[in-house]
N, C-alpha and C. Protein backbone atom coordinates (compact mmCIF):
# COMPACT_ATOMS: atom_id res chain seq x y z
N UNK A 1 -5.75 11.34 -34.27
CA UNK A 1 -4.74 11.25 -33.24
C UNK A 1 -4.97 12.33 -32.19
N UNK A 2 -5.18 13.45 -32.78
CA UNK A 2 -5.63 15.02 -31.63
C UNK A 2 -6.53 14.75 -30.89
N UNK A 3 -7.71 13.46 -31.25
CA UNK A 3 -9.42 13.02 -30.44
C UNK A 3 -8.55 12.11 -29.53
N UNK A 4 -7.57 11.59 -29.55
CA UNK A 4 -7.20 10.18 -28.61
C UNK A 4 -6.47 10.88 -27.81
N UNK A 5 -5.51 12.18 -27.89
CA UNK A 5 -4.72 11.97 -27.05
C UNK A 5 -5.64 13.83 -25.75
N UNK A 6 -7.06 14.11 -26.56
CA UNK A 6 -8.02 14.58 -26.10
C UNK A 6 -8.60 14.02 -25.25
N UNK A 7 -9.19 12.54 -25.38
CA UNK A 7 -9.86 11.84 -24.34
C UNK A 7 -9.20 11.15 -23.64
N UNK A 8 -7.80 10.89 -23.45
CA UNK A 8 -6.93 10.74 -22.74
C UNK A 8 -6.77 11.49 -21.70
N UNK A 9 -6.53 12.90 -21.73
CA UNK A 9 -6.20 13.48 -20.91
C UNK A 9 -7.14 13.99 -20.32
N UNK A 10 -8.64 14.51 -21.01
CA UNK A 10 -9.64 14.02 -19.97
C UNK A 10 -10.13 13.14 -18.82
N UNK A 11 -10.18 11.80 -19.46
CA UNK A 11 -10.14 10.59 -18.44
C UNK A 11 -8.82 11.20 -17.43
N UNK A 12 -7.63 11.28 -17.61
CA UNK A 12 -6.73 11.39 -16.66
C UNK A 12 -6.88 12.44 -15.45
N UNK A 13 -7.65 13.12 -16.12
CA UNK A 13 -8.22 14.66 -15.46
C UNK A 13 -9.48 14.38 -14.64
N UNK A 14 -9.94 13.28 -15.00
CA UNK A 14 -11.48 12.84 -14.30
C UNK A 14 -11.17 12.17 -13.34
N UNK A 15 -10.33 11.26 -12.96
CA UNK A 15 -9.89 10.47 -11.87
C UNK A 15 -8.73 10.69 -11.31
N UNK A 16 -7.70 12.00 -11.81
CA UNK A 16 -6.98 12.46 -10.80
C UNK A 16 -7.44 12.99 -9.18
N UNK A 17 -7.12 12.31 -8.07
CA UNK A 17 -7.43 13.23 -6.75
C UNK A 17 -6.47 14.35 -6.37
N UNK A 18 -7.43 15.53 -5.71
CA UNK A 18 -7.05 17.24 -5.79
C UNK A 18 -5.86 17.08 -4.84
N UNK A 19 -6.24 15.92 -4.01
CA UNK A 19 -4.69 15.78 -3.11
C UNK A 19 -5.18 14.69 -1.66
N UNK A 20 -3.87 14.03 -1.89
CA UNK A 20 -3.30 13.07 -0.99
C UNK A 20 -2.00 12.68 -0.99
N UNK A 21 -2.29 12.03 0.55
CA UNK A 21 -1.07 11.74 0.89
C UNK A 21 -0.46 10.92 1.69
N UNK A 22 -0.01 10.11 2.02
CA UNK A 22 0.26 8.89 2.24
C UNK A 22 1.48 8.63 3.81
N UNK A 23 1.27 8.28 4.61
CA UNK A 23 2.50 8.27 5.78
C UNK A 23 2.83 6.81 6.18
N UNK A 24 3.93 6.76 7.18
CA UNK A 24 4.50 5.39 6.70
C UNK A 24 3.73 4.30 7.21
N UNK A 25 3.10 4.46 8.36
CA UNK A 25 2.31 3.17 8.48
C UNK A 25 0.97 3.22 8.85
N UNK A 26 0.68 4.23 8.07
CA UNK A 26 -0.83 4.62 8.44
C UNK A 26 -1.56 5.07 7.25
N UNK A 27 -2.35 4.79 7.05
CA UNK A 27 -3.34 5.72 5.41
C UNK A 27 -3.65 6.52 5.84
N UNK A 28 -3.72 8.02 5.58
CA UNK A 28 -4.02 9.69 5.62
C UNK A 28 -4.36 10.00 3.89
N UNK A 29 -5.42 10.22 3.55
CA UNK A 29 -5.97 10.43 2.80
C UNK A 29 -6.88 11.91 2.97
N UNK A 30 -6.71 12.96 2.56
CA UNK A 30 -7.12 14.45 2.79
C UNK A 30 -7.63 14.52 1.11
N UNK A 31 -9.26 15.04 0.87
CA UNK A 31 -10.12 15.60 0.08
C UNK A 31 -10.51 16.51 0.28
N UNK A 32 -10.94 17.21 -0.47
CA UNK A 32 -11.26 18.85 -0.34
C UNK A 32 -12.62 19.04 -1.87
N UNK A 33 -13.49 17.92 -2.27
CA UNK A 33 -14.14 18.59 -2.96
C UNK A 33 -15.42 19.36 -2.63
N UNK A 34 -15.84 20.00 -3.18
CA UNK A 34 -17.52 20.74 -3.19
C UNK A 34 -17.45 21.06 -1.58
N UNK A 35 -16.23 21.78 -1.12
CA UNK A 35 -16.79 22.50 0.33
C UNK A 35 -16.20 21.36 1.53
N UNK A 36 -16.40 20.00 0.91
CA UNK A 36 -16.17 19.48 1.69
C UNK A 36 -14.94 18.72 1.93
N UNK A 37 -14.48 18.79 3.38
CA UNK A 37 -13.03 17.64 3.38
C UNK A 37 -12.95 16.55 4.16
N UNK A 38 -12.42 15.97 3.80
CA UNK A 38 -12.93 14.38 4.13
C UNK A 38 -11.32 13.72 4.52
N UNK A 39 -10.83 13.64 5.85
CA UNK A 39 -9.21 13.45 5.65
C UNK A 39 -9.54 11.62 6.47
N UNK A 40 -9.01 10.78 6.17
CA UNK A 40 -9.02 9.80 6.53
C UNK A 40 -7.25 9.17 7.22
N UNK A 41 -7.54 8.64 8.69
CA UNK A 41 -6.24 8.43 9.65
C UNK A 41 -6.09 7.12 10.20
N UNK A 42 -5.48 6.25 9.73
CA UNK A 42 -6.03 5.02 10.38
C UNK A 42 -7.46 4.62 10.04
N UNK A 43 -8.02 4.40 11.72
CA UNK A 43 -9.62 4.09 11.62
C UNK A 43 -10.19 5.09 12.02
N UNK A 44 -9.70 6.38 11.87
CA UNK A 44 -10.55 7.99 12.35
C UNK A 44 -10.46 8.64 10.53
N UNK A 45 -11.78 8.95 10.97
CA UNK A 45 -12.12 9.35 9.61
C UNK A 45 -12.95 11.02 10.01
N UNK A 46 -12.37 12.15 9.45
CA UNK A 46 -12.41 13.70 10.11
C UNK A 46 -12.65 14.40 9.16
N UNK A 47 -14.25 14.87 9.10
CA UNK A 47 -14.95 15.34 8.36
C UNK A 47 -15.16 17.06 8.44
N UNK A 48 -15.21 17.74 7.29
CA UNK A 48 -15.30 19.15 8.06
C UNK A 48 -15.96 19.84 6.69
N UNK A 49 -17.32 20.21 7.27
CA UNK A 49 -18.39 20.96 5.67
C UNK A 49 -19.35 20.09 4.79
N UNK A 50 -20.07 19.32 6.10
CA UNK A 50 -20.76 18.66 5.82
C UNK A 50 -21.85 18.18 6.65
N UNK A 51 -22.06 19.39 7.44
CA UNK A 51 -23.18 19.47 8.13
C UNK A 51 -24.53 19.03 7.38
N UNK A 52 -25.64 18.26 8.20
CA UNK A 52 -27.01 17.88 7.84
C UNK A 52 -26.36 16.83 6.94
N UNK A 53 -25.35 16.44 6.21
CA UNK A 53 -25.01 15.21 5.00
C UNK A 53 -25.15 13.80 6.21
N UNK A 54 -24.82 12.88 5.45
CA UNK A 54 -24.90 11.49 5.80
C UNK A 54 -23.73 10.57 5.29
N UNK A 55 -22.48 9.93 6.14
CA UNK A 55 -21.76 9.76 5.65
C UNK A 55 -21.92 7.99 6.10
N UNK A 56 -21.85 6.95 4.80
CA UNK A 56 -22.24 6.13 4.75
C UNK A 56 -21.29 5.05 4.49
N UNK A 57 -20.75 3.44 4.97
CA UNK A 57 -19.83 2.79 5.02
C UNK A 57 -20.14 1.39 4.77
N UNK A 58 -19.56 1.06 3.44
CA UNK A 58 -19.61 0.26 2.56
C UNK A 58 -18.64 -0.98 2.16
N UNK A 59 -19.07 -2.08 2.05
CA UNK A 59 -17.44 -3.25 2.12
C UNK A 59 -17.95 -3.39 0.91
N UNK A 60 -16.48 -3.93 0.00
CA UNK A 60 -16.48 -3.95 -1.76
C UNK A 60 -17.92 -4.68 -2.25
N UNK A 61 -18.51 -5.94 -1.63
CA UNK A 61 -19.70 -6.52 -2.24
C UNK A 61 -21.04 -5.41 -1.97
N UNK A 62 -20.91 -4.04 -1.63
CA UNK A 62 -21.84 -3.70 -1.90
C UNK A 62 -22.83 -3.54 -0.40
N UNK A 63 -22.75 -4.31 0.19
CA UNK A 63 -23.52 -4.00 1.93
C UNK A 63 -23.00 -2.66 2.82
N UNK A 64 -24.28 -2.21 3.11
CA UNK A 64 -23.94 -1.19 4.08
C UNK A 64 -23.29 -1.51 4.85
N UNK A 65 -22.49 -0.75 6.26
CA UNK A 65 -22.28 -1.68 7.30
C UNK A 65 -22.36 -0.50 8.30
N UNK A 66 -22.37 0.66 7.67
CA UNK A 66 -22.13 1.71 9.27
C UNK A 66 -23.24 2.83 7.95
N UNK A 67 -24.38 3.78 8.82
CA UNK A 67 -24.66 4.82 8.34
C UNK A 67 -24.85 5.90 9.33
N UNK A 68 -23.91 7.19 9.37
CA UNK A 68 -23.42 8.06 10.41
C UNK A 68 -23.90 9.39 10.12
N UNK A 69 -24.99 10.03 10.86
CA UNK A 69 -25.53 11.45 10.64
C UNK A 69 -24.10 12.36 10.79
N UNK A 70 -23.95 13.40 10.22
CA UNK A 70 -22.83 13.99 10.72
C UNK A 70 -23.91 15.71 11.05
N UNK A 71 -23.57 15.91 12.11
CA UNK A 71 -24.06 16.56 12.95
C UNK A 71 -23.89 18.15 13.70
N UNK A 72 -22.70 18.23 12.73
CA UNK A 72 -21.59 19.21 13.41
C UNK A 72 -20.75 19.85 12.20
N UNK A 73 -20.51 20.60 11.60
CA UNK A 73 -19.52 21.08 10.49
C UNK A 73 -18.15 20.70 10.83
N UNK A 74 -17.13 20.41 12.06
CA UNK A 74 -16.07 19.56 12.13
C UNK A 74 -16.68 18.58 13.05
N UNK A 75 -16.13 17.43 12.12
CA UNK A 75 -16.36 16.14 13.04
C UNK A 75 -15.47 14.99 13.02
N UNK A 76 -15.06 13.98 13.66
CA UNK A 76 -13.99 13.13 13.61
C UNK A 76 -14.81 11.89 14.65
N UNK A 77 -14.91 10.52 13.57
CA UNK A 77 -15.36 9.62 13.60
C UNK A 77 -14.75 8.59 14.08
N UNK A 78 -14.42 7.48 14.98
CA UNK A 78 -13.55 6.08 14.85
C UNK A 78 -14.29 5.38 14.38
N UNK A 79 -14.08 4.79 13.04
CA UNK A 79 -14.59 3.70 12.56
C UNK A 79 -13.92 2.11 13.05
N UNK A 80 -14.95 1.20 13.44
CA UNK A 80 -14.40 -0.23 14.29
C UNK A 80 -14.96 -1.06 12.94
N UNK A 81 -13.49 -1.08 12.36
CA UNK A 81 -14.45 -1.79 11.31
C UNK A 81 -13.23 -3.16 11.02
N UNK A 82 -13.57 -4.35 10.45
CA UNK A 82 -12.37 -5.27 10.46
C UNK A 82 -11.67 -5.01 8.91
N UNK A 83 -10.38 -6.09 9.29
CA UNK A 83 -9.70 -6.04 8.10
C UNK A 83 -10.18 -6.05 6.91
N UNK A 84 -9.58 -5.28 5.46
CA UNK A 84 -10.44 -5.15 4.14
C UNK A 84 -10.53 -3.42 3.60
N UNK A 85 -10.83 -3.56 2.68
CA UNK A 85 -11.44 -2.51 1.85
C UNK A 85 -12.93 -1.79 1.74
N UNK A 86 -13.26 -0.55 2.08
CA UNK A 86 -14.11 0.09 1.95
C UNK A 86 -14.90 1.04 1.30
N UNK A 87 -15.88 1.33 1.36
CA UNK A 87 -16.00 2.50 0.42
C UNK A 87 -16.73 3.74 1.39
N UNK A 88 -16.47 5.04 1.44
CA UNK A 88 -17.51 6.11 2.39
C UNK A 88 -17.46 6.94 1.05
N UNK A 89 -18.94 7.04 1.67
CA UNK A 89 -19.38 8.37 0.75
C UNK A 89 -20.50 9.21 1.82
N UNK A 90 -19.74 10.20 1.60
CA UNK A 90 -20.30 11.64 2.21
C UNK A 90 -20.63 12.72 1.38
N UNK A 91 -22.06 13.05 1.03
CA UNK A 91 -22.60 13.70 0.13
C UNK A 91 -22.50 13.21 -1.30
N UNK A 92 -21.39 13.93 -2.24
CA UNK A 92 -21.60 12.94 -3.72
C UNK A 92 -19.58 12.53 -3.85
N UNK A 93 -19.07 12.87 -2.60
CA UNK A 93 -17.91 12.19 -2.68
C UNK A 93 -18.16 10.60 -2.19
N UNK A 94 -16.98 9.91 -2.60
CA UNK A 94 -16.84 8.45 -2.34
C UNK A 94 -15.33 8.53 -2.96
N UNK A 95 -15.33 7.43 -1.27
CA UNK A 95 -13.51 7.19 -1.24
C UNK A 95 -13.48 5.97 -0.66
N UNK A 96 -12.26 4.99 -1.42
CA UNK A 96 -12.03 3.54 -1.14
C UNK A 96 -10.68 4.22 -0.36
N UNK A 97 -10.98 2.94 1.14
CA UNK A 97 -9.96 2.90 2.48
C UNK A 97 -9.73 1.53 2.58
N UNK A 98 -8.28 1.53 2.88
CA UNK A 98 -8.13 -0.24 3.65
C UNK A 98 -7.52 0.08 4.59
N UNK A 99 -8.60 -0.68 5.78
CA UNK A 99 -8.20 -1.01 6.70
C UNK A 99 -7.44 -2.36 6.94
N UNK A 100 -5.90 -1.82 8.06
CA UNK A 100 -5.07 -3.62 8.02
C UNK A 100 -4.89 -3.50 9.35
């Protein structure tokens, strides 16, 4: 019973995010791992500590659709992307966005 309610709270600990947050008609999503923060606004996506990385944009089946040098240690992106779900990953983060 002590091993189950051990790997429980691991797993819970593995896929908790360090912080977000949510506003009323817009997705704002703010990350902060390994240096880097990754706050997502709408379709502006505002990157900061991730100079020389490559931040890359993904629809659920798996196709690229946008790949963006980031160039600058603060940077702030408009993504034109259509309705649906996404995935970006910038360095070894990755974060699912829907855009409506």
């Amino acid at each position: 019973m002590k091993k189950f309610f051990i790997i429980v709270l691991t797993l819970a600990m593995a896929f908790a995010p360090l912080s977000m947050y949510a506003e009323n008609d817009r997705e704002s999503i703010e990350m902060n791992v390994s240096g880097i923060q990754l706050s997502i606004n709408g379709g502006n996506v505002h990157i900061v500590g991730a100079n020389g990385e490559v931040m890359e944009v993904f629809n659920l089946t798996g196709a690229k659709v946008a790949t963006i040098r980031i160039d600058a240690n603060d940077k702030t992106f408009a993504l034109n992307l259509t309705k649906g779900c996404y995935l970006i990953k910038v360095g070894k983060i990755v974060r699912k966005i829907s855009v409506q």
